[in-house]
C-alpha atoms as a PDB file:
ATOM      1  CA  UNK A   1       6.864  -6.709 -24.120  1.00  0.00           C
ATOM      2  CA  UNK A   2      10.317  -5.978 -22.221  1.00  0.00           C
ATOM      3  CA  UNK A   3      10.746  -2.059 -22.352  1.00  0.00           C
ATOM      4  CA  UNK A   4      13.710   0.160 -24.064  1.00  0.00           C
ATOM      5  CA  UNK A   5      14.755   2.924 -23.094  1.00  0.00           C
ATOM      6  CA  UNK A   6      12.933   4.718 -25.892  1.00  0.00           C
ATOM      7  CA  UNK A   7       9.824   3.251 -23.962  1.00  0.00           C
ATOM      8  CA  UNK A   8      10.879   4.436 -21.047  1.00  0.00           C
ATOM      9  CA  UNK A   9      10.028   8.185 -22.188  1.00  0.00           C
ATOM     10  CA  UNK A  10       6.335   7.821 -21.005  1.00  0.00           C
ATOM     11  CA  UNK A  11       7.662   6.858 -17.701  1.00  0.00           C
ATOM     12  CA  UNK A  12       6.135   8.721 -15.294  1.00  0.00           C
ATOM     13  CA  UNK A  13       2.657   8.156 -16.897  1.00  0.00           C
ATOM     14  CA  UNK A  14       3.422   4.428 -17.066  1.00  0.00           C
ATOM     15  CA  UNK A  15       4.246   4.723 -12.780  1.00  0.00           C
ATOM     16  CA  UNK A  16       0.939   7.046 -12.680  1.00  0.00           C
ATOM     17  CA  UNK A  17      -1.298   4.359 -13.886  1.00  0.00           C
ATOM     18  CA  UNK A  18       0.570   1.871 -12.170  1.00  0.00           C
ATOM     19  CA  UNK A  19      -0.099   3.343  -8.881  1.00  0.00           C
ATOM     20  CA  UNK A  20      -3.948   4.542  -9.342  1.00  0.00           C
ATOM     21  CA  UNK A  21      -5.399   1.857 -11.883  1.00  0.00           C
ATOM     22  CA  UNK A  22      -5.361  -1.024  -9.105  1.00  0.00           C
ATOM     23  CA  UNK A  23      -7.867   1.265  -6.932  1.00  0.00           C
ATOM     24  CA  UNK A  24     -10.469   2.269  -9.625  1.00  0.00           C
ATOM     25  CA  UNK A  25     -12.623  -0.779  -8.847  1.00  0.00           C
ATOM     26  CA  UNK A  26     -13.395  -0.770  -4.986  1.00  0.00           C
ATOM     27  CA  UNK A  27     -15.749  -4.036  -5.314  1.00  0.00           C
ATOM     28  CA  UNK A  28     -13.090  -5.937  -7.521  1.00  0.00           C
ATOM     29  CA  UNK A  29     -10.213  -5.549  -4.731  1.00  0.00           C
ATOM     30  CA  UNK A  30     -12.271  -5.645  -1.660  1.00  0.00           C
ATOM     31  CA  UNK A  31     -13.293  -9.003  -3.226  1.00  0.00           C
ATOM     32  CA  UNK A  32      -9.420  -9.752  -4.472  1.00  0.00           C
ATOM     33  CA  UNK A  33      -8.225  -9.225  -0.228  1.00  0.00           C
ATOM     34  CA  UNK A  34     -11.037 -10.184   1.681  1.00  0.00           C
ATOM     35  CA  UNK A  35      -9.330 -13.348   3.505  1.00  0.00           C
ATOM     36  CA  UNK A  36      -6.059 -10.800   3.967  1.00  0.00           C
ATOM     37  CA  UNK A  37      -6.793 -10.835   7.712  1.00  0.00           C
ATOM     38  CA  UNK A  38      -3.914 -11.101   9.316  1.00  0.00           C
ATOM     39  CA  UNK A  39      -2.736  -7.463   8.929  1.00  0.00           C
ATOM     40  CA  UNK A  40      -6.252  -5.949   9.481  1.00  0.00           C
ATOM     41  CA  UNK A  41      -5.693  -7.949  12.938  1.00  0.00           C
ATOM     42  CA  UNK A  42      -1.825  -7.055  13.896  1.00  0.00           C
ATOM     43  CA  UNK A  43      -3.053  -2.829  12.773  1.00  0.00           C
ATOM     44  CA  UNK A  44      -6.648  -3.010  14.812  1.00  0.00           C
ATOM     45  CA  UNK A  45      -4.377  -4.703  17.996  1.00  0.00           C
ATOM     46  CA  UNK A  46      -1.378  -1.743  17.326  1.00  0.00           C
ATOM     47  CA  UNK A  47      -4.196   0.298  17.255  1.00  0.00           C
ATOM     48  CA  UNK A  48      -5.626  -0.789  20.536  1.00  0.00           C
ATOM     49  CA  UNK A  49      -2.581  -0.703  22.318  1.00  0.00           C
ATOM     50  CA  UNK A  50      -1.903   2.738  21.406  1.00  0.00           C
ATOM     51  CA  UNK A  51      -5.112   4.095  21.888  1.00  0.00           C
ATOM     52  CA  UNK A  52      -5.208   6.535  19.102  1.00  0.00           C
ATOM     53  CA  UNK A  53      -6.191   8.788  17.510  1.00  0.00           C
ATOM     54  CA  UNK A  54      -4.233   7.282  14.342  1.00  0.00           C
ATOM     55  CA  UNK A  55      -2.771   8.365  10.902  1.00  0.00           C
ATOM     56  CA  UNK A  56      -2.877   6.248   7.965  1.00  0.00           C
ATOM     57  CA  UNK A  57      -1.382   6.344   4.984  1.00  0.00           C
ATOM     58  CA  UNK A  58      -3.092   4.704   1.947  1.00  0.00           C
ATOM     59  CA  UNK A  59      -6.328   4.406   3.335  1.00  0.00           C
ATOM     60  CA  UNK A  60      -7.950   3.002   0.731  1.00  0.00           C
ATOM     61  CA  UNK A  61     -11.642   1.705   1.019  1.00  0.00           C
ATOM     62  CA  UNK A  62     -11.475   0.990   5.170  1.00  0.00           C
ATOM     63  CA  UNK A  63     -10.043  -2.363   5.214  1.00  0.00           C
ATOM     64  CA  UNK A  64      -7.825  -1.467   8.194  1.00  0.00           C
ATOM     65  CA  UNK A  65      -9.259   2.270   9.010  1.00  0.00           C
ATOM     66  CA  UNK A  66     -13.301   0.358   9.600  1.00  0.00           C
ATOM     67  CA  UNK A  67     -12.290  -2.464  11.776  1.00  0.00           C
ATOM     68  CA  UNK A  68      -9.785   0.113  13.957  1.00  0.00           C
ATOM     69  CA  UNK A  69     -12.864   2.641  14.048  1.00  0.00           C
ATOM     70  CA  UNK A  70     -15.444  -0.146  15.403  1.00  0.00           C
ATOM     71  CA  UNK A  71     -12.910  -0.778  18.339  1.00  0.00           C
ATOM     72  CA  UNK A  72     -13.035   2.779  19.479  1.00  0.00           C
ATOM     73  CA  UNK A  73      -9.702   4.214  17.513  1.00  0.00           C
ATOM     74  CA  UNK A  74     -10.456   7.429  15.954  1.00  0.00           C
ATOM     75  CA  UNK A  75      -8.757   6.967  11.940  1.00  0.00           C
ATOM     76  CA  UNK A  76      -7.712  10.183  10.167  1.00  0.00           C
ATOM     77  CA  UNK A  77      -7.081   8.346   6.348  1.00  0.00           C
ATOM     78  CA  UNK A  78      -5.016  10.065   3.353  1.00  0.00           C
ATOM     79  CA  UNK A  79      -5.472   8.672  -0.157  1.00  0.00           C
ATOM     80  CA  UNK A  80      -5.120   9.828  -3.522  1.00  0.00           C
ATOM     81  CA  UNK A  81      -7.805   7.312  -5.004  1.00  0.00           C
ATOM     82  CA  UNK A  82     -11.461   9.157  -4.688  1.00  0.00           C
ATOM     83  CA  UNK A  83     -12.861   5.550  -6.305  1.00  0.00           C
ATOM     84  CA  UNK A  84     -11.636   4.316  -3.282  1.00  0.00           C
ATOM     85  CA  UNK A  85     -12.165   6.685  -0.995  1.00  0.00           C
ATOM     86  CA  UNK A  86     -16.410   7.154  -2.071  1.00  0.00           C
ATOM     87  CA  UNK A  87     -16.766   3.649  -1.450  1.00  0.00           C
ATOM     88  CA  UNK A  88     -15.411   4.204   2.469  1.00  0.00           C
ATOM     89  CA  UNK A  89     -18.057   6.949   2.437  1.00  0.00           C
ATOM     90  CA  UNK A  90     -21.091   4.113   1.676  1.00  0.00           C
ATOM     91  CA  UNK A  91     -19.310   2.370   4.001  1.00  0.00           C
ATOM     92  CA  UNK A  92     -19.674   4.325   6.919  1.00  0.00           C
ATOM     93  CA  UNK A  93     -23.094   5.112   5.979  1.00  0.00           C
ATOM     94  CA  UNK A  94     -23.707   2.035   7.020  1.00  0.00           C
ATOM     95  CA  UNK A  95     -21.926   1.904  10.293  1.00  0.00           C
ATOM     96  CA  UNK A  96     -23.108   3.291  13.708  1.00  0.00           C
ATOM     97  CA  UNK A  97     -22.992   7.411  14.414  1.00  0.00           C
ATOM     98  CA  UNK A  98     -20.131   6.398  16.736  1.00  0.00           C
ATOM     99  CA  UNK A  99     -17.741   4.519  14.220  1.00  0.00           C
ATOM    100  CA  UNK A 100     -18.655   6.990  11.476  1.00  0.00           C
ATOM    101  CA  UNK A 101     -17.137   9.827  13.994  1.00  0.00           C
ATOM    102  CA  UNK A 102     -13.953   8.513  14.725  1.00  0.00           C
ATOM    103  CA  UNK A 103     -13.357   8.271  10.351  1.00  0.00           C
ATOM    104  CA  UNK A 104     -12.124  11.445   9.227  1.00  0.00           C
ATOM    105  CA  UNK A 105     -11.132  11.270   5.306  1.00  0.00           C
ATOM    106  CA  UNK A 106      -8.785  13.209   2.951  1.00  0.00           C
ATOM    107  CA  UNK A 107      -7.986  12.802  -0.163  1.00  0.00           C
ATOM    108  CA  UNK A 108      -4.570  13.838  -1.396  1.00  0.00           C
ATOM    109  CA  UNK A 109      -0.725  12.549  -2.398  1.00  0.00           C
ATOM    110  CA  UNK A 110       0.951  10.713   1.047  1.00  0.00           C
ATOM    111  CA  UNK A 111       4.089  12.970  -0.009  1.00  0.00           C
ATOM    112  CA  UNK A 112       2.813  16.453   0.426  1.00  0.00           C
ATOM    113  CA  UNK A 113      -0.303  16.227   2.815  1.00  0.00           C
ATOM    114  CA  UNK A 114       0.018  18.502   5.877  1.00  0.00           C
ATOM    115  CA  UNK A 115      -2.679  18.010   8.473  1.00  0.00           C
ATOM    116  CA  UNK A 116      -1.860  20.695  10.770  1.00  0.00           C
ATOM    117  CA  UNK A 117      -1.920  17.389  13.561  1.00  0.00           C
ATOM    118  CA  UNK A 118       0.260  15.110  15.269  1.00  0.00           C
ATOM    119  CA  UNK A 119      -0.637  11.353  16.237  1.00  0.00           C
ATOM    120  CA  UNK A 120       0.951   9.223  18.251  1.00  0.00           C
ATOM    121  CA  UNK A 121       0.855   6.463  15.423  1.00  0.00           C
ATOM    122  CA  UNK A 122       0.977   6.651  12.290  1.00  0.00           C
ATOM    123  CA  UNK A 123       0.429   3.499   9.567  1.00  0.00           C
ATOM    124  CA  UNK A 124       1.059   2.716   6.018  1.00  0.00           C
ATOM    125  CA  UNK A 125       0.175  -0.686   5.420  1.00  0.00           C
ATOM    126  CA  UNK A 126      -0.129  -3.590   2.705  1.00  0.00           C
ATOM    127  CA  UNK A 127       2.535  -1.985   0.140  1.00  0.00           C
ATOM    128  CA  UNK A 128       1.479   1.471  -0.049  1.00  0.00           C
ATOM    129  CA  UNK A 129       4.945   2.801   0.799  1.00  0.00           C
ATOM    130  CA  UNK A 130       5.910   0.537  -2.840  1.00  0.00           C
ATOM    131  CA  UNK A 131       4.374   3.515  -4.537  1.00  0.00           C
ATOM    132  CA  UNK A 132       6.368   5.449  -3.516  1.00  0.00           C
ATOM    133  CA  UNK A 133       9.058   4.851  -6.691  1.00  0.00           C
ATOM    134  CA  UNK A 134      12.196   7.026  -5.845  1.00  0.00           C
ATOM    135  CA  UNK A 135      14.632   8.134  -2.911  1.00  0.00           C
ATOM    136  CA  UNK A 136      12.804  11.415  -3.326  1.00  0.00           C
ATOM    137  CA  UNK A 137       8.960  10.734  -3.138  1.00  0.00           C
ATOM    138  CA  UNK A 138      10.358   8.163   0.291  1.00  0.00           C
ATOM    139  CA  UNK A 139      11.935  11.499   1.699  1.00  0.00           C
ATOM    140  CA  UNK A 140       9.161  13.149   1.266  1.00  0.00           C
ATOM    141  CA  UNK A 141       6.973  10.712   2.522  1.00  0.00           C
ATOM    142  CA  UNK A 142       8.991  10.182   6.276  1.00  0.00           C
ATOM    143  CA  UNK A 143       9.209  13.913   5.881  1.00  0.00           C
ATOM    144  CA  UNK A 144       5.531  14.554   6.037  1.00  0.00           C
ATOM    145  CA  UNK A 145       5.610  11.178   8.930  1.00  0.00           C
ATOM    146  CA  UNK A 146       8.353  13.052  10.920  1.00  0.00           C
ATOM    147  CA  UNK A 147       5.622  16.300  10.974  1.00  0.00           C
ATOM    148  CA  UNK A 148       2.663  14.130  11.808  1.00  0.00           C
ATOM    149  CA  UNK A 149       4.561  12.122  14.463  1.00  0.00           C
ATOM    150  CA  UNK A 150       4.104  13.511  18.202  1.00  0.00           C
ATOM    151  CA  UNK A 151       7.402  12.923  20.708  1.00  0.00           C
ATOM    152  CA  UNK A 152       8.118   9.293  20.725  1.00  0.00           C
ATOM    153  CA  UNK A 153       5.312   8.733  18.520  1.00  0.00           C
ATOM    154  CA  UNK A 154       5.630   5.383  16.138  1.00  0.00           C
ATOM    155  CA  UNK A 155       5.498   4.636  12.512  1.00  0.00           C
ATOM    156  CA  UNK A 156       4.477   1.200  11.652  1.00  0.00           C
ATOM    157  CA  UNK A 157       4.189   0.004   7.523  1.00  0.00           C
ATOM    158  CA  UNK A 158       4.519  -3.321   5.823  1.00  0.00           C
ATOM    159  CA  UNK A 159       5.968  -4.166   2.860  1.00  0.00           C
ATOM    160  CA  UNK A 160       6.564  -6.928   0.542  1.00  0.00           C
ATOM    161  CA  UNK A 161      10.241  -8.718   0.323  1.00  0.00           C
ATOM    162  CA  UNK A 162      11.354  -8.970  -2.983  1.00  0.00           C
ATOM    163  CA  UNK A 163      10.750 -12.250  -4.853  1.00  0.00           C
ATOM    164  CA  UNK A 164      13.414 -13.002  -7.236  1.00  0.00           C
ATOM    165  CA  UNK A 165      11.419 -15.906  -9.300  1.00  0.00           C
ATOM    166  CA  UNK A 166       9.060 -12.836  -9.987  1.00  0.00           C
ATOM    167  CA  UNK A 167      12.025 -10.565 -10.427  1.00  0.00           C
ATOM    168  CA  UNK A 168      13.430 -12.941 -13.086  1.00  0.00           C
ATOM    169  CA  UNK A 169      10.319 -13.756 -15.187  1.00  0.00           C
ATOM    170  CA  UNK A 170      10.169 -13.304 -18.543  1.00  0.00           C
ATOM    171  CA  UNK A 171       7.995 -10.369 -19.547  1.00  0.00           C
ATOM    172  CA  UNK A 172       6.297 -11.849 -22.771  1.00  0.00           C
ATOM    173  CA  UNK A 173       5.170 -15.053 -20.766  1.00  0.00           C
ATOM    174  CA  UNK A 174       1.654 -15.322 -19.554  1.00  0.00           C
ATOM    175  CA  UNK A 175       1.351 -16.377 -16.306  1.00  0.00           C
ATOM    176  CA  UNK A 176      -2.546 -17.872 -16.225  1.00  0.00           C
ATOM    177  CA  UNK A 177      -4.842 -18.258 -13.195  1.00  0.00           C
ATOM    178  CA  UNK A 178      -7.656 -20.379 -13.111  1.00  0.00           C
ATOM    179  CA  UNK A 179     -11.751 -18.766 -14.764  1.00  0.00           C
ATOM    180  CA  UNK A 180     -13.105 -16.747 -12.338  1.00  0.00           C
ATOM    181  CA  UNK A 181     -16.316 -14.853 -11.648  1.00  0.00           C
ATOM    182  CA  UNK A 182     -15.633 -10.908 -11.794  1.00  0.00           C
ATOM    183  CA  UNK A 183     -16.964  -9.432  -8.886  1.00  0.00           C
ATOM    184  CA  UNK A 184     -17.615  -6.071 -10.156  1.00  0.00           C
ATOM    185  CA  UNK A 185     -19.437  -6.741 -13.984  1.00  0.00           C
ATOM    186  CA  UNK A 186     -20.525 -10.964 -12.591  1.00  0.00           C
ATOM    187  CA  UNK A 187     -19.120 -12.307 -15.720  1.00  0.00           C
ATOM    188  CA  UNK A 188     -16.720 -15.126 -16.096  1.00  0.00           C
ATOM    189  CA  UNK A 189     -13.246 -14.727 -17.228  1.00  0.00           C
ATOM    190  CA  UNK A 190     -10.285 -15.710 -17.956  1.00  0.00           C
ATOM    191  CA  UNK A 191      -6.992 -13.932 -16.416  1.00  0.00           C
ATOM    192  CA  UNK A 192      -3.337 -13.955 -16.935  1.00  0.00           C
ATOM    193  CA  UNK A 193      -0.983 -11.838 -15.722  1.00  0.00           C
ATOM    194  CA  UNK A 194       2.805 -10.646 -17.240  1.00  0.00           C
ATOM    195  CA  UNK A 195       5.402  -9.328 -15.060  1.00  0.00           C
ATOM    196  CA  UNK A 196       8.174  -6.952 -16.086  1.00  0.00           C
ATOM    197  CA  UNK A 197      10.989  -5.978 -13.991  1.00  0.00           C
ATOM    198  CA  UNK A 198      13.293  -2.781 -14.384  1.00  0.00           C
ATOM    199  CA  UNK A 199      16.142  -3.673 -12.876  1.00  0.00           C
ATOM    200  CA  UNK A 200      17.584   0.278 -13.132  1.00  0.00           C
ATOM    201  CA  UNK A 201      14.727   1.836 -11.312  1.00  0.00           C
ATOM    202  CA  UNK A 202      13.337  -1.091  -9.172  1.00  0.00           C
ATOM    203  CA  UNK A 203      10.037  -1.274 -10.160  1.00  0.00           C
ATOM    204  CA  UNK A 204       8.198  -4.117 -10.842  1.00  0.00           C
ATOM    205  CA  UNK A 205       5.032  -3.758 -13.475  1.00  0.00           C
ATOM    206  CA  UNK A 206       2.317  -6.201 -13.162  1.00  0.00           C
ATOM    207  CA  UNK A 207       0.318  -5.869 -16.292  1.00  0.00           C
ATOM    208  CA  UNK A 208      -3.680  -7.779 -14.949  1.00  0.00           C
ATOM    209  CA  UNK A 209      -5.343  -9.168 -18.188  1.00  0.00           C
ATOM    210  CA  UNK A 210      -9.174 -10.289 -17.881  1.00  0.00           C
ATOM    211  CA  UNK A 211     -10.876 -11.631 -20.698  1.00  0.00           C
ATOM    212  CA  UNK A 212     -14.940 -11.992 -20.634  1.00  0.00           C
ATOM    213  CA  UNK A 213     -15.248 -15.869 -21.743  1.00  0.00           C
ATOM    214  CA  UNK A 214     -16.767 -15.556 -24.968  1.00  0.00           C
ATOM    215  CA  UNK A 215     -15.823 -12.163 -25.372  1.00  0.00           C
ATOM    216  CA  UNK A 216     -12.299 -11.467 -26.038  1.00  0.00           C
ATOM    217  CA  UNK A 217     -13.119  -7.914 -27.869  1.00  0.00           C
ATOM    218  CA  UNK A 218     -14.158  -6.856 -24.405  1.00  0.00           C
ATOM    219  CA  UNK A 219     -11.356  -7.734 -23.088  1.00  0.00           C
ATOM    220  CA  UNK A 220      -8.992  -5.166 -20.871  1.00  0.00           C
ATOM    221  CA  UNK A 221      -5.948  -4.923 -18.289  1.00  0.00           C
ATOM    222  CA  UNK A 222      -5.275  -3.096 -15.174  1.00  0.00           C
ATOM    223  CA  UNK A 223      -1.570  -2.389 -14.627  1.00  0.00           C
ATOM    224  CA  UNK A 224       0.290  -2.493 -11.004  1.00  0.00           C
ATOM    225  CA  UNK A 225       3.528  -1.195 -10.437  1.00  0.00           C
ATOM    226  CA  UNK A 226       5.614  -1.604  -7.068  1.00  0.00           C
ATOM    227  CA  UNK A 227       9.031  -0.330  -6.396  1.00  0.00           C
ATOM    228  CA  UNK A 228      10.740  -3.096  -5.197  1.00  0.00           C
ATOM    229  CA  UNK A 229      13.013  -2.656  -1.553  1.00  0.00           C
ATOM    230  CA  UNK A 230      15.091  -4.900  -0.153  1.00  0.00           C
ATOM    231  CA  UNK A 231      15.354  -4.854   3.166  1.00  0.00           C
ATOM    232  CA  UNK A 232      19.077  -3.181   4.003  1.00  0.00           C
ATOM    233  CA  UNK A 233      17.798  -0.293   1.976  1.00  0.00           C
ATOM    234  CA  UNK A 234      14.721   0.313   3.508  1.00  0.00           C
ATOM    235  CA  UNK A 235      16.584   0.308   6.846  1.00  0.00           C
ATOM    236  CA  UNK A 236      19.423   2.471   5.296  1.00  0.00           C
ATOM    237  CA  UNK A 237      16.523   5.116   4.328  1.00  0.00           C
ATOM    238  CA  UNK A 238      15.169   5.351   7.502  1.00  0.00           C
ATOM    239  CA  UNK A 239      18.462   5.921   8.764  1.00  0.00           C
ATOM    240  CA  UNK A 240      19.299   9.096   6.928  1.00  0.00           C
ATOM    241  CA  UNK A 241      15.733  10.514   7.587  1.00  0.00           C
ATOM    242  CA  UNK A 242      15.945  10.408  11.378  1.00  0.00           C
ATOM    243  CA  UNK A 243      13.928   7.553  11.959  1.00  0.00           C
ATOM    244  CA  UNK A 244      15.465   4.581  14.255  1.00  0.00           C
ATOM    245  CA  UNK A 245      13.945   1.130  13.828  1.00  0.00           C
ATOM    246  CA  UNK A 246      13.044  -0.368  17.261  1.00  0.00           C
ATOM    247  CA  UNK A 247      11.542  -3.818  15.695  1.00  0.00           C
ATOM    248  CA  UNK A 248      11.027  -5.431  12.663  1.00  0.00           C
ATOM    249  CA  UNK A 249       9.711  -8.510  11.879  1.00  0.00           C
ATOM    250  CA  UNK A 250       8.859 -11.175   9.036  1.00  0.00           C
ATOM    251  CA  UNK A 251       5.176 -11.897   9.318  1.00  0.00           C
ATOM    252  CA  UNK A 252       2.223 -10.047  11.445  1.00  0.00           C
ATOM    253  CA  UNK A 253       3.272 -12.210  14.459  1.00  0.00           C
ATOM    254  CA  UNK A 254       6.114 -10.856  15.598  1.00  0.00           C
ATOM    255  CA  UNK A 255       8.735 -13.774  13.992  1.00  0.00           C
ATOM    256  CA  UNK A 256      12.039 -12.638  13.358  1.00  0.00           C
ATOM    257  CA  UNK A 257      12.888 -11.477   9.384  1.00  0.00           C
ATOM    258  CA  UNK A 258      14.824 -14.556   7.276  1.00  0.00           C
ATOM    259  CA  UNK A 259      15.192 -15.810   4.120  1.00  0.00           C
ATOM    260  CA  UNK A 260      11.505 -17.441   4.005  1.00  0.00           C
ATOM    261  CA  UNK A 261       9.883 -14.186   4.925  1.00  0.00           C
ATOM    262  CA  UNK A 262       7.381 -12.345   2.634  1.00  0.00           C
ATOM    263  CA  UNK A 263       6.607  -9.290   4.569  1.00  0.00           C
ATOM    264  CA  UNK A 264       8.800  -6.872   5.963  1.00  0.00           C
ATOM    265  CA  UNK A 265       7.201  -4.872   9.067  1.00  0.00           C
ATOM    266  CA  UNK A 266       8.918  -2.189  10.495  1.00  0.00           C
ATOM    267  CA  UNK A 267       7.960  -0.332  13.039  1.00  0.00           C
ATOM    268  CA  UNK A 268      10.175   3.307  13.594  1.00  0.00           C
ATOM    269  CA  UNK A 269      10.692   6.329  15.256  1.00  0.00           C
ATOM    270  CA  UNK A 270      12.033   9.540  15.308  1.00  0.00           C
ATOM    271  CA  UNK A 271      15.559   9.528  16.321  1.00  0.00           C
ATOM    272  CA  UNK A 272      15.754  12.370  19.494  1.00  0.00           C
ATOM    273  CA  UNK A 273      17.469  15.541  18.636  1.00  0.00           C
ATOM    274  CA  UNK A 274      17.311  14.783  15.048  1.00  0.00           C
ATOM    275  CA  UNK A 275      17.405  18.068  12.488  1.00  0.00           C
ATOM    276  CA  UNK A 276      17.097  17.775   8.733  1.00  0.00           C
ATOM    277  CA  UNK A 277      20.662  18.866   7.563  1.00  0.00           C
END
């Protein structure tokens, strides 16, 4: 159902569950993104090139921060889902002494983190900067990059380019996906998904329904919700935070940014002599 603006009171609760609900089930999205390979691959080989150590944003479960650790990058990871972040922990329980040392973990909000540290690379990958809903919480995010940065250090983060067919769809349609089996309870269901787009604010809410087949009282939804930038403004916000973009590309490849691209990766850094006014 499209939203009024006497909906729009619960707002910030509506963005809060938008941006944690996605992350409560570790085995349903590791299981949702593993064949997303190609940024694990451009991150581990950014990784490589730098040689480390590296911050990153939105750690999640380790689907960058493992495969970076196992080629000899040490990872500090922030994120502010623990569902996600306890399943890293089994993770590296499993892994060698060696790859479990170079994973440090903390849990916390990307916008107000201090480390005490600098790295000379820091990342924010697969639409974890989308959370980050309003000119504010993106100051304080490259506020909190600029501290973490060392001299001539590099940002690097990828974000989806705005799809307008999404943009334009109509909220009370149901957008259906074939019966699939659920890799966290192993039953089949159904799923659909609605997507509503506030044009004022930017944000896009993706509203996940799965229904148990034979079972619709159990059924439930996650919701996702993604601030949607298009790509003059994220340039225009690095600009007046005293970052300067040094490449940017449309795919993990290094192809150039056009009107078939889905991804936006931009990789940034601190202008020299730059002072917060």
């Amino acid at each position: 159902m499209p939203r009024t603006p006497q909906m729009r009171l619960g707002a910030d609760r509506e963005l809060e569950a938008g941006a944690r609900a996605h992350y409560d089930d570790p085995v349903y999205y590791t299981a949702t993104y593993r064949r997303r390979i190609d940024d694990v691959q451009f991150y581990v080989t950014q990784a490589s090139k730098h040689g480390g150590p590296v911050l990153e944003y939105g750690v999640g479960n380790g689907r960058v921060a493992l495969p970076t650790a196992r080629h000899g990058v040490s990872v500090t990871g922030v994120d502010l889902s623990r569902p996600m972040l306890d399943d890293l922990r089994a993770r590296l329980a499993d892994e060698p002494p060696a790859v479990q040392k170079r994973v440090v973990l903390r849990e916390g909000d990307m916008r107000k983190v201090r480390l005490k540290k600098r790295f000379p690379l820091v990342f924010c990958p697969f639409n974890a900067a989308l959370h980050m809903y309003t000119r504010e919480d993106v100051e304080a995010l490259l506020a909190r990059v600029r501290e973490h940065l060392t001299p001539g250090g590099e940002l690097i983060l990828d974000l989806s380019v705005p799809v307008m067919q999404d943009l334009l769809r109509e909220p009370t349609r149901a957008y259906k996906a074939p019966r699939f089996r659920h890799a966290t309870t192993g039953e089949l269901v159904s799923y659909q998904e609605h997507f509503d787009y506030d044009r004022v604010r930017q944000v896009l809410f993706v509203s996940m329904e799965f229904t148990p087949v034979g079972h619709p009282e159990r059924a439930w939804m996650t919701p996702l919700a993604h601030r949607q930038f298009f790509p003059q403004e994220w340039e225009a916000l690095f600009h007046y935070n005293g970052f300067e973009v040094h490449k940017l590309s449309g795919d993990f490849y290094g192809g150039p940014l056009d009107r078939t691209s889905d991804v936006m990766v931009w990789h940034a850094r601190v202008r020299r002599g730059w002072r917060p006014k």
